[in-house]
C-alpha atoms as a PDB file:
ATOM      1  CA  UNK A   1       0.000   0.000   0.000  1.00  0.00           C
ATOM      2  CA  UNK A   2       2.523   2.553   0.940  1.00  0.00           C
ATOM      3  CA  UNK A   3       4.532   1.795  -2.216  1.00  0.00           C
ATOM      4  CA  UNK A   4       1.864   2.459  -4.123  1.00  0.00           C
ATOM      5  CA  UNK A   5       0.864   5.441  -2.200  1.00  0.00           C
ATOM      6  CA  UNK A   6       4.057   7.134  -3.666  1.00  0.00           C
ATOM      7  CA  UNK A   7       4.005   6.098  -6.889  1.00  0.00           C
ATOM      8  CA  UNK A   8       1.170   7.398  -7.984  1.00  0.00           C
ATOM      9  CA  UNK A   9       2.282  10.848  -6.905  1.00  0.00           C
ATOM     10  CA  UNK A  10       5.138  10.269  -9.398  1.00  0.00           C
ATOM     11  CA  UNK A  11       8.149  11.526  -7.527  1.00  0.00           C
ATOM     12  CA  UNK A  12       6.265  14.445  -6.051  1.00  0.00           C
ATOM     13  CA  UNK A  13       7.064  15.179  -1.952  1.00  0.00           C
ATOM     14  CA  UNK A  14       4.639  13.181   0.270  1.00  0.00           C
ATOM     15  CA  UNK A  15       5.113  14.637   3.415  1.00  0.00           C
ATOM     16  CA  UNK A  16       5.508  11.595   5.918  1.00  0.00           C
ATOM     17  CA  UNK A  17       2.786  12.906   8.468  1.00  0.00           C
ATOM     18  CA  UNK A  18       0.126  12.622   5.434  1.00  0.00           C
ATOM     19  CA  UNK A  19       1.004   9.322   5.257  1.00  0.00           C
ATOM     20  CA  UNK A  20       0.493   8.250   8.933  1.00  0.00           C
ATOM     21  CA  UNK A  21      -2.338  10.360   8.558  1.00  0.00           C
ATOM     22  CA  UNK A  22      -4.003   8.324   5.674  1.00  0.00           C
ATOM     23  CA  UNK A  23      -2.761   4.870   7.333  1.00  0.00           C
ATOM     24  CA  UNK A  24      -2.743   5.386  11.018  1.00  0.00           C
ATOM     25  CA  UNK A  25      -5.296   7.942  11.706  1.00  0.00           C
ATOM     26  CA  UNK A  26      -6.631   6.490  15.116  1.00  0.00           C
ATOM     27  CA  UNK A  27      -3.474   5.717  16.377  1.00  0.00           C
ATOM     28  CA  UNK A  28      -1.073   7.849  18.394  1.00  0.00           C
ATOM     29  CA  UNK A  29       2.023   9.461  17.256  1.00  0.00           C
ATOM     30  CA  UNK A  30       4.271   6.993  18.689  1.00  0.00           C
ATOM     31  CA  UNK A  31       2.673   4.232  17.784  1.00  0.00           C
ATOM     32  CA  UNK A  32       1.919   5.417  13.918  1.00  0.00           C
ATOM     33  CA  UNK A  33       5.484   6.413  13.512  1.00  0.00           C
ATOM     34  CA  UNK A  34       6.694   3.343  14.460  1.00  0.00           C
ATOM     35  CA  UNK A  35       4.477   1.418  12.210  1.00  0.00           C
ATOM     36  CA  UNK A  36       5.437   3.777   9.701  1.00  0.00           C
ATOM     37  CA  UNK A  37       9.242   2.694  10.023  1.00  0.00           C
ATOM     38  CA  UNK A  38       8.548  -1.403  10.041  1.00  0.00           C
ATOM     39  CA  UNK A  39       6.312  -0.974   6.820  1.00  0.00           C
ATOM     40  CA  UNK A  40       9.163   1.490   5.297  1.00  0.00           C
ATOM     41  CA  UNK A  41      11.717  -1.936   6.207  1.00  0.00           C
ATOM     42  CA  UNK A  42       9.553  -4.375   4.870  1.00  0.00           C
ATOM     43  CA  UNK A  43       8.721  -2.290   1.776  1.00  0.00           C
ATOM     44  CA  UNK A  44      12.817  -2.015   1.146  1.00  0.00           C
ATOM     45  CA  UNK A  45      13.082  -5.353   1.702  1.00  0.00           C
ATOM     46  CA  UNK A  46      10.664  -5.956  -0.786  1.00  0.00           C
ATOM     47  CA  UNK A  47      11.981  -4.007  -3.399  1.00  0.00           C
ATOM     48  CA  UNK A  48      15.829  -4.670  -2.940  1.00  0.00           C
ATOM     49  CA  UNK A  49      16.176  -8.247  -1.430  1.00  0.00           C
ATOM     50  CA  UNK A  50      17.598  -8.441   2.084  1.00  0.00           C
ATOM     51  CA  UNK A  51      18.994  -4.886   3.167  1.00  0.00           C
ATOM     52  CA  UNK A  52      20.164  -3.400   6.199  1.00  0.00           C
ATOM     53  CA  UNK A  53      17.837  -0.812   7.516  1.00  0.00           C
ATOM     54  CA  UNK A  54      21.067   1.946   7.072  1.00  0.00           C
ATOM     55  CA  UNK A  55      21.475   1.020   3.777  1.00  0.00           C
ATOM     56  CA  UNK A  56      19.355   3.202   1.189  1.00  0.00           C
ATOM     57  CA  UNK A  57      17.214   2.000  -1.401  1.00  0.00           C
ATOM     58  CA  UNK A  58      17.131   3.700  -4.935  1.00  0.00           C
ATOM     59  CA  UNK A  59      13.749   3.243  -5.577  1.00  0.00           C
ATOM     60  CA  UNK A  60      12.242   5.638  -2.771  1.00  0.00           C
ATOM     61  CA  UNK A  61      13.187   8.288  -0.311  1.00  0.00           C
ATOM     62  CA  UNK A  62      12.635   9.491   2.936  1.00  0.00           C
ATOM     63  CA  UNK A  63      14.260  12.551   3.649  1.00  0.00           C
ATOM     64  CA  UNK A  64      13.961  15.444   6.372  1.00  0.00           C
ATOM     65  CA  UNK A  65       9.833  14.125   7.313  1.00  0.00           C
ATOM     66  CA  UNK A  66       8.881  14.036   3.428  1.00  0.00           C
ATOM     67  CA  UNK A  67       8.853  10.673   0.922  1.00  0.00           C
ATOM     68  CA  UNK A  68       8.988  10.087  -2.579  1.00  0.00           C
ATOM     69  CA  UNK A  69       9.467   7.417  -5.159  1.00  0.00           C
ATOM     70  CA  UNK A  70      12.998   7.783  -7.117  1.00  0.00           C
ATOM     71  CA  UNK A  71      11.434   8.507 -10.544  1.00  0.00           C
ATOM     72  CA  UNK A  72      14.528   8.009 -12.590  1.00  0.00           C
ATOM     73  CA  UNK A  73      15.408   4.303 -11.365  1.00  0.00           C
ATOM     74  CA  UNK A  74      11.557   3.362 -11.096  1.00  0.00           C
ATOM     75  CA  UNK A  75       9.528   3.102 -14.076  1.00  0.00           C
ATOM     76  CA  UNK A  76       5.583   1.724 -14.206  1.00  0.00           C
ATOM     77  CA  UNK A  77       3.017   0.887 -16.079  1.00  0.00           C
ATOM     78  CA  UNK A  78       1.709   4.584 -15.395  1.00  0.00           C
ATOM     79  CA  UNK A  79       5.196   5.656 -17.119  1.00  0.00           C
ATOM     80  CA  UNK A  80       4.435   3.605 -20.077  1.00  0.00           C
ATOM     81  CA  UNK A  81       0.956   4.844 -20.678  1.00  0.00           C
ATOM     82  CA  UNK A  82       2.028   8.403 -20.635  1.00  0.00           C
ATOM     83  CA  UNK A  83       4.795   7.525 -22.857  1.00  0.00           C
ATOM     84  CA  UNK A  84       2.391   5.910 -25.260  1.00  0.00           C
ATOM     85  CA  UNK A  85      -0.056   8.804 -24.970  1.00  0.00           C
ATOM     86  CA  UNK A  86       2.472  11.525 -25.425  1.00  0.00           C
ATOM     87  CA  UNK A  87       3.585   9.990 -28.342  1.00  0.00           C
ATOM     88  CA  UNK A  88       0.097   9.595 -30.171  1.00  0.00           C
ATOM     89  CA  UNK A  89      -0.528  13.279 -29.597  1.00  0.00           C
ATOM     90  CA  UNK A  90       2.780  14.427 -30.821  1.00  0.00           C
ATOM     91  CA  UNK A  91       2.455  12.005 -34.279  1.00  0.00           C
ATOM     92  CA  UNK A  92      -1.308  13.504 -34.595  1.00  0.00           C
ATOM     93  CA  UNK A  93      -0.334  16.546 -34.245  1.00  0.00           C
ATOM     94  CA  UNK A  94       2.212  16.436 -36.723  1.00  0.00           C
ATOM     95  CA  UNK A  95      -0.027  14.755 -39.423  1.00  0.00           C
ATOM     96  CA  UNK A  96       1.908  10.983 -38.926  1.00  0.00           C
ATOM     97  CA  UNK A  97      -1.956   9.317 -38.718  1.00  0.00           C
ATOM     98  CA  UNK A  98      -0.491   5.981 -38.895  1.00  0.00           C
ATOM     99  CA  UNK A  99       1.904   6.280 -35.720  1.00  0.00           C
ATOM    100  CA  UNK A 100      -0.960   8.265 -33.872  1.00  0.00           C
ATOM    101  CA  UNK A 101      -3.305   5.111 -34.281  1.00  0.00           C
ATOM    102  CA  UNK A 102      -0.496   2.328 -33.608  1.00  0.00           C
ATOM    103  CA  UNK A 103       0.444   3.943 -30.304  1.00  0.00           C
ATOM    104  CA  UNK A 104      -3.353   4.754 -28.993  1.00  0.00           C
ATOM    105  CA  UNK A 105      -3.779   1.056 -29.936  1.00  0.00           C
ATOM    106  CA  UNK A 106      -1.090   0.274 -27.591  1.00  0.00           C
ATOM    107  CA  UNK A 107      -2.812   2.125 -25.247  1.00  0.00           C
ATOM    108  CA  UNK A 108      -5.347  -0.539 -25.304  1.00  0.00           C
ATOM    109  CA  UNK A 109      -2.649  -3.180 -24.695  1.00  0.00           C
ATOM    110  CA  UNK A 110      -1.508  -1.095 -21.373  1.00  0.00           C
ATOM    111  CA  UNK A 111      -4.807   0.212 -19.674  1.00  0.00           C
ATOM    112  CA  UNK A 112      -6.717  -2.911 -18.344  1.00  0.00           C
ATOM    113  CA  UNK A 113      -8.969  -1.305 -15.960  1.00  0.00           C
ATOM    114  CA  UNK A 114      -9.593   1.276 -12.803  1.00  0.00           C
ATOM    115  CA  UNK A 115      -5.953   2.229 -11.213  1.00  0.00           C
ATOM    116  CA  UNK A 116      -5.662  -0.369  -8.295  1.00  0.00           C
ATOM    117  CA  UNK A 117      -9.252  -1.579  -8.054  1.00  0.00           C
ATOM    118  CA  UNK A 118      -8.632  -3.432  -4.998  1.00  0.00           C
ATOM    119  CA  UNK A 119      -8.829  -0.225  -3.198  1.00  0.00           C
ATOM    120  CA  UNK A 120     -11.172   1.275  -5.053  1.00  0.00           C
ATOM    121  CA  UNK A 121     -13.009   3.297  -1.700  1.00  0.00           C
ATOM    122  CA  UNK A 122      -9.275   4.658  -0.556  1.00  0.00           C
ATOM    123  CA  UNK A 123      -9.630   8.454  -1.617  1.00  0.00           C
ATOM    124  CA  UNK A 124      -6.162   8.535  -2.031  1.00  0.00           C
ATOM    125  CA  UNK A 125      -5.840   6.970  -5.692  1.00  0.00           C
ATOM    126  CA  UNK A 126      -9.131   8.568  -6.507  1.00  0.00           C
ATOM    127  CA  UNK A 127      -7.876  11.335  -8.357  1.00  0.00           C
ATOM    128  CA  UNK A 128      -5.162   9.477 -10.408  1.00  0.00           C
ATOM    129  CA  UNK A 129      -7.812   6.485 -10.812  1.00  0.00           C
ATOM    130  CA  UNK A 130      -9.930   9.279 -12.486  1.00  0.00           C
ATOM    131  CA  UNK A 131      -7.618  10.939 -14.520  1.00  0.00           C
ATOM    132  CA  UNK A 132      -6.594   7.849 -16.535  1.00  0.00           C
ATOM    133  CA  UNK A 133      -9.659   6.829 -16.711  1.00  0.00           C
ATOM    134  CA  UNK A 134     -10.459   9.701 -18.575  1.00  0.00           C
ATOM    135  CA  UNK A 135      -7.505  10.109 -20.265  1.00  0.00           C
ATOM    136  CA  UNK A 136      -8.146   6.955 -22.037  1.00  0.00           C
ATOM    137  CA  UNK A 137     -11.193   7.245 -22.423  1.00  0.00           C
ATOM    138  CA  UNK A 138     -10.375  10.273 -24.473  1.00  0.00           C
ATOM    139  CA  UNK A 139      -7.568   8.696 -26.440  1.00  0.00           C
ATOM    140  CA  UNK A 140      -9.842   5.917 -27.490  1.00  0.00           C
ATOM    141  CA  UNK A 141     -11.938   8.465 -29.272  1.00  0.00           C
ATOM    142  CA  UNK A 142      -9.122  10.058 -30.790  1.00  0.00           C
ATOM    143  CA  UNK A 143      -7.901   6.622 -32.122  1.00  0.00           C
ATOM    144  CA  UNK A 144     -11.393   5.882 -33.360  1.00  0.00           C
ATOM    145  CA  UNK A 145     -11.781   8.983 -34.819  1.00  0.00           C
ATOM    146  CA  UNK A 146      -8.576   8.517 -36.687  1.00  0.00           C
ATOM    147  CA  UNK A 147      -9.601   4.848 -37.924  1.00  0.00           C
ATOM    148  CA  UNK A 148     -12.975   6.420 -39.098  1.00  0.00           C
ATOM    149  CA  UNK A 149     -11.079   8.693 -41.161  1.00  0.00           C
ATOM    150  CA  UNK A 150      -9.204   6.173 -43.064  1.00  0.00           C
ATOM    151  CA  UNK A 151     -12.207   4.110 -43.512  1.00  0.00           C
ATOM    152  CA  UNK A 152     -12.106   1.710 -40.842  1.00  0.00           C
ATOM    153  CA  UNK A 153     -15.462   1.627 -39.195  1.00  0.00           C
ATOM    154  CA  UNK A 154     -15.131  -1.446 -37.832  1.00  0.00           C
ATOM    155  CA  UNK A 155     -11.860  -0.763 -35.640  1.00  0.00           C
ATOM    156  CA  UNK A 156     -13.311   2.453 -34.689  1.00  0.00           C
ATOM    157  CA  UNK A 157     -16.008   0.810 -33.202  1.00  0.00           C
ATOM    158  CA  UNK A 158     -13.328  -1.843 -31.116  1.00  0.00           C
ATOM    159  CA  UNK A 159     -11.703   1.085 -29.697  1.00  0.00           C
ATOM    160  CA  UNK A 160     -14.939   2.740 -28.707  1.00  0.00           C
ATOM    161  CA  UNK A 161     -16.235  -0.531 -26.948  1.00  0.00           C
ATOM    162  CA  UNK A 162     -12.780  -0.848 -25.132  1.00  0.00           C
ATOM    163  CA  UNK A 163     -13.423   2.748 -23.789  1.00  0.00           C
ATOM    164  CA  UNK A 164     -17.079   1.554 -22.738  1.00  0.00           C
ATOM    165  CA  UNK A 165     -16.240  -1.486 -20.635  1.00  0.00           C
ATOM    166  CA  UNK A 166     -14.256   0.912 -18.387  1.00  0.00           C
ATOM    167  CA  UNK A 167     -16.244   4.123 -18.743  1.00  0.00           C
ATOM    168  CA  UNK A 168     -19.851   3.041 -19.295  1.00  0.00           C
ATOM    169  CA  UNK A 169     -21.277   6.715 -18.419  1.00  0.00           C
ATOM    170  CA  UNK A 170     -19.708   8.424 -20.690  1.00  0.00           C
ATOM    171  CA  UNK A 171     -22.449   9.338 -23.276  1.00  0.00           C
ATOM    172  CA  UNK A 172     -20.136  10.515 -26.388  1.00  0.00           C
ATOM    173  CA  UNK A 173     -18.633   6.632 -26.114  1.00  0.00           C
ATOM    174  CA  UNK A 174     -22.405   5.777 -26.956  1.00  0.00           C
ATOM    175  CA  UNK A 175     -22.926   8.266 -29.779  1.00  0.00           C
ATOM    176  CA  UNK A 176     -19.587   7.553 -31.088  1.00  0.00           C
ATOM    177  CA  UNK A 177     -20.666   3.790 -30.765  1.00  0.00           C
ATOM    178  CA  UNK A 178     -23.672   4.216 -32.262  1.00  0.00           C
ATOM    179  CA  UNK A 179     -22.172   6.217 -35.125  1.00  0.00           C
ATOM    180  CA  UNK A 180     -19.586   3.493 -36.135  1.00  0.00           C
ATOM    181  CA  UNK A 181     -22.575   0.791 -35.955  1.00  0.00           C
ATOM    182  CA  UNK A 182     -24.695   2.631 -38.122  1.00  0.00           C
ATOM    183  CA  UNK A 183     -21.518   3.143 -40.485  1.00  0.00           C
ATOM    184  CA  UNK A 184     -21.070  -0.534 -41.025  1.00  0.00           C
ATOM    185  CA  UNK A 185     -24.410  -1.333 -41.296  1.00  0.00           C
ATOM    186  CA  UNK A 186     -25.200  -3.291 -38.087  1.00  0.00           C
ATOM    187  CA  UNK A 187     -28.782  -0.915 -37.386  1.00  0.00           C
ATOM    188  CA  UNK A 188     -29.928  -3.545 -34.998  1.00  0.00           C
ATOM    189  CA  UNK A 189     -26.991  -3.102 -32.654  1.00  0.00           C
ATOM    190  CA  UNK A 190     -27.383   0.717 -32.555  1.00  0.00           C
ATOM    191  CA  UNK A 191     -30.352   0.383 -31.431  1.00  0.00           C
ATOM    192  CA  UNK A 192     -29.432  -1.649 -29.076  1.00  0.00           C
ATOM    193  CA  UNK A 193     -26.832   0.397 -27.752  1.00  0.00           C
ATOM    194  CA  UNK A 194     -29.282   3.621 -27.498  1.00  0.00           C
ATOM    195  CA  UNK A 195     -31.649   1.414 -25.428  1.00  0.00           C
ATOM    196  CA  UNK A 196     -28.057   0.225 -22.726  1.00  0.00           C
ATOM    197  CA  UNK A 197     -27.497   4.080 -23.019  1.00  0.00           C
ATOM    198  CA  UNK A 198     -30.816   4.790 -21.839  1.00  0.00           C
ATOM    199  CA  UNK A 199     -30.833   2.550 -19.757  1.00  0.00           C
ATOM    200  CA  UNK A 200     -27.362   3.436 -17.828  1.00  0.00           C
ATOM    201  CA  UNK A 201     -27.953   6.858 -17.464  1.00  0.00           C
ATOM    202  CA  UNK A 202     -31.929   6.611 -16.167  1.00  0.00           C
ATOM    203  CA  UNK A 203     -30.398   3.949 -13.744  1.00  0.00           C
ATOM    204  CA  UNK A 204     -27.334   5.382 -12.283  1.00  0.00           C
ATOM    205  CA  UNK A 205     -27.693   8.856 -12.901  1.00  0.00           C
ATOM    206  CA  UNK A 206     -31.212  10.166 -13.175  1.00  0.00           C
ATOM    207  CA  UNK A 207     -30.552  11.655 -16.659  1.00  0.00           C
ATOM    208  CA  UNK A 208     -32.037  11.221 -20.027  1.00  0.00           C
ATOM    209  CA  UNK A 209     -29.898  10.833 -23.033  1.00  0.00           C
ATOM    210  CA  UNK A 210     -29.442  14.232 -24.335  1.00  0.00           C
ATOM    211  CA  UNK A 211     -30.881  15.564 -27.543  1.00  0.00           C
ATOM    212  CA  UNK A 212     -27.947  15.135 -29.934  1.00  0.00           C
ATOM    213  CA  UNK A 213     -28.173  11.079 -28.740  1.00  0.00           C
ATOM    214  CA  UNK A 214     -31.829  11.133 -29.391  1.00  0.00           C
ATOM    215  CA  UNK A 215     -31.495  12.440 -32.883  1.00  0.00           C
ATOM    216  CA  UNK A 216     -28.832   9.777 -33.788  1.00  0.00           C
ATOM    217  CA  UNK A 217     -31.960   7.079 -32.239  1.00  0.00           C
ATOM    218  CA  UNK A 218     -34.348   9.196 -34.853  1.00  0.00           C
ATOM    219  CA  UNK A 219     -32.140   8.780 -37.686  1.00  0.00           C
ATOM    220  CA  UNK A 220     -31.863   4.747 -37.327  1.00  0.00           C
ATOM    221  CA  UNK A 221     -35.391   4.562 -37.477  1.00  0.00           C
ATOM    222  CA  UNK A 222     -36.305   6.266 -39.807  1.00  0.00           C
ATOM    223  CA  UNK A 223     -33.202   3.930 -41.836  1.00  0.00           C
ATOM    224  CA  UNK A 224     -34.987   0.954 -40.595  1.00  0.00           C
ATOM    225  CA  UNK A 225     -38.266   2.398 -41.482  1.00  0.00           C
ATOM    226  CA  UNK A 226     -37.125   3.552 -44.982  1.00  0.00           C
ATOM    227  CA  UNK A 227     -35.149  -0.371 -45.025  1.00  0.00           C
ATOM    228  CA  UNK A 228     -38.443  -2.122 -44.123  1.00  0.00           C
ATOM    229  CA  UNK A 229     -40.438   0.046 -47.001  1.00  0.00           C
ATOM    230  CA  UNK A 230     -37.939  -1.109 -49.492  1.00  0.00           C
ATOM    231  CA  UNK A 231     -38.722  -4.220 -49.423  1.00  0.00           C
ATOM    232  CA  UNK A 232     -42.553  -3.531 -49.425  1.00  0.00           C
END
């Protein structure tokens, strides 16, 4: 836990009475402190084999009352993600389509989920959890976006359903969804992802899909209905 407590501040300072703070709140000082140094041990130990508890570890820090994760000998999963993400803005940006798509495709390869679900009611990870939430969220439209554009429907739609499983109230994944259905022809399954749309935001959040979603509803039906007089 405490490990992972500093990493996802990414080398910032973590002063050490926030972290007996978070962990130890109902103990006393003496007592907190002292857990705080047997965890610090153990999470050395961990991380570096057997060590003498003199004997510094490159990986973290704790310095003067504050603690922080050694970002240039440590690198994550987190690292990689920003790497990857960094690099499909930059090769959008500068009109390389083709690199922008491989690396938010990667993307998909590295984000598998909430950051540290097991702890998923400890506000501390909350705001990181969010923000790559979002963040992919966001890059899975721009991918999709991207594969629309060189006439790929159907792989816009994959990356728009990977950004669904994890974010399934976002209502522009829907629409987006929706649109890349209707584009390759599969007008049953945008309807059905209007009605889980519906649905999800009537049942968790007391809203009604918004009138730009409703339109995009209208216009399958009236495809359907035009379809089914076709063949009249």
């Amino acid at each position: 836990m405490l490990f992972a407590m500093l990493v996802v501040k990414r080398g910032q300072d973590v002063p050490r009475d926030q972290i007996l703070e978070h962990l130890w709140r109902d103990m006393d000082e003496v007592r907190a402190r002292n857990n705080f140094y047997v965890v610090w041990s153990a999470m050395k130990s961990a991380l570096m084999g057997v060590v003498s508890r003199s004997e510094p570890c490159p990986y973290v820090e704790s310095i003067g009352g504050v603690c922080r994760v050694v970002r240039e000998n440590l690198h994550t999963d987190l690292d990689d993600f920003d790497e990857q993400l960094e690099q499909a803005r930059v090769a959008e940006g500068s009109g390389r389509p083709s690199e922008a798509i491989a690396a938010y495709e990667a993307l998909m390869g590295i984000y598998r989920g909430d950051l540290l679900p097991g702890d998923l009611y400890d506000d501390w990870f909350s705001s990181a959890r969010e923000h790559y939430r979002q963040e992919f969220t966001d890059a899975m439209l721009r991918g999709a976006a991207l594969h629309e554009q060189h006439g790929m429907p159907d792989q816009a739609l994959r990356m728009v359903r990977a950004a669904l499983a994890f974010n399934s109230w976002r209502e522009d994944l829907y629409r987006a969804a929706i649109r890349y259905q209707m584009a390759t022809g599969q007008r049953g399954a945008a309807i059905e992802t209007y009605v889980a749309c519906r649905t999800k935001l009537s049942e968790d959040l007391g809203l009604d899909p918004s009138a730009e979603t409703r339109r995009l509803y209208e216009d399958i039906l009236a495809m359907e209905e035009a379809s089914d007089n076709a063949f009249a």
